[in-house]
Protein backbone atom coordinates (compact mmCIF):
# COMPACT_ATOMS: atom_id res chain seq x y z
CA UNK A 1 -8.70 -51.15 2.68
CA UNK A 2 -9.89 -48.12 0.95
CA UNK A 3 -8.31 -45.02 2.08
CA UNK A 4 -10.79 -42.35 3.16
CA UNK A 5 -10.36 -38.54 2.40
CA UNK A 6 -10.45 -35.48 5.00
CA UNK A 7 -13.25 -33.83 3.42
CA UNK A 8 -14.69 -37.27 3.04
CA UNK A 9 -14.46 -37.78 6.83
CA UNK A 10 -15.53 -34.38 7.72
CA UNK A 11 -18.68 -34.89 5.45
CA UNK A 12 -19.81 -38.09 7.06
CA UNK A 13 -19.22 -36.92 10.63
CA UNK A 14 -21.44 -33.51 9.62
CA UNK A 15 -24.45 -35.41 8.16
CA UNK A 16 -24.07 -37.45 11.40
CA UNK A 17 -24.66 -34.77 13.43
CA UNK A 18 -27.18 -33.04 11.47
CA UNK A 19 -29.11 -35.98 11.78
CA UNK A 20 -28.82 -36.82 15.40
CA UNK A 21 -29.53 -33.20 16.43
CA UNK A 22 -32.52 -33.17 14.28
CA UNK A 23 -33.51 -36.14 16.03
CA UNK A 24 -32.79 -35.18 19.04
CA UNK A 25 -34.87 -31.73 18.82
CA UNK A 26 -37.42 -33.45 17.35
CA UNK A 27 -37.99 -36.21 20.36
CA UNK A 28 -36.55 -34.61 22.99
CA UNK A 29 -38.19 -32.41 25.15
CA UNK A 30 -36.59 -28.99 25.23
CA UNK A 31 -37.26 -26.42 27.87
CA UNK A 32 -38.92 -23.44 26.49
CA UNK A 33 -36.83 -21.20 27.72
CA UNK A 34 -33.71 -22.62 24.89
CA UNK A 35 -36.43 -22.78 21.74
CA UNK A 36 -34.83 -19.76 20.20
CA UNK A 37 -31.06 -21.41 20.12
CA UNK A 38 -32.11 -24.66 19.03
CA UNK A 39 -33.97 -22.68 16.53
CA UNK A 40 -31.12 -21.13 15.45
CA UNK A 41 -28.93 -24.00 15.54
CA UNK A 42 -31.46 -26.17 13.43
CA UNK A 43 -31.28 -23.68 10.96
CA UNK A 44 -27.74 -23.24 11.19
CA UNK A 45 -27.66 -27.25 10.62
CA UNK A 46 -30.53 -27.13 8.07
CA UNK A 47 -29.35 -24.37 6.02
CA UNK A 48 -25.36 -24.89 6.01
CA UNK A 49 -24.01 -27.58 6.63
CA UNK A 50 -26.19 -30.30 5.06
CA UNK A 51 -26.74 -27.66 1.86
CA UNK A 52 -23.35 -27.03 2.11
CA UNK A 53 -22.26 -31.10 2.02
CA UNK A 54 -25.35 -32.09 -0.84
CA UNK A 55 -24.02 -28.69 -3.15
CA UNK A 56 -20.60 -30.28 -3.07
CA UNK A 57 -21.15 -33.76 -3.69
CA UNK A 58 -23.98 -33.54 -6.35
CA UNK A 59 -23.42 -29.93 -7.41
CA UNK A 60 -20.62 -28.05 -9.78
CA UNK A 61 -18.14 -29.11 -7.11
CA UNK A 62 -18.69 -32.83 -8.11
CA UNK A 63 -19.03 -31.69 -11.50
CA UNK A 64 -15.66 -29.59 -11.88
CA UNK A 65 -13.98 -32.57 -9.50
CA UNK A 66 -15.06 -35.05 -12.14
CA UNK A 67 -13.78 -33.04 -15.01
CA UNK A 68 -10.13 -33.15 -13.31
CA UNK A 69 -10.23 -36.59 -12.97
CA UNK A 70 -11.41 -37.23 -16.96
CA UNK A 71 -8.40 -34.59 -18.08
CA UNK A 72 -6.13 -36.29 -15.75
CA UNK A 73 -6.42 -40.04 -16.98
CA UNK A 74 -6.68 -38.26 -20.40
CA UNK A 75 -2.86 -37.51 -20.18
């Protein structure tokens, strides 16, 4: 069994929720009085965390983490 990393973990339980709250707001009736904080928590969501998760994975995090690994079986 494959182990699974922290950050791993963390990312898959954070796309999760992303996706079941934007889901949820979308299908779910919400009272009009709450619109502005699930607003502001859907762009919280939109604009963080998922950005956040994609940057790392396909961005110059992946990148840079990829690099280490090359110089590190280089040795």
């Amino acid at each position: 069994m494959k182990h699974i990393e922290t950050r791993d973990l963390l990312a898959i339980c954070y796309s999760a929720f992303g996706a079941l709250y934007i889901v949820g707001t979308t299908f779910i009736n919400i009272p009009v009085n709450n619109h502005r904080v699930v607003d502001t928590v859907l762009g919280f969501v939109l604009g963080t965390i998922i950005s956040t998760i994609i940057g790392f994975y396909f961005g110059s995090s992946k990148g840079s983490s990829d690099k280490n690994s090359m110089i590190k079986n280089k040795d």
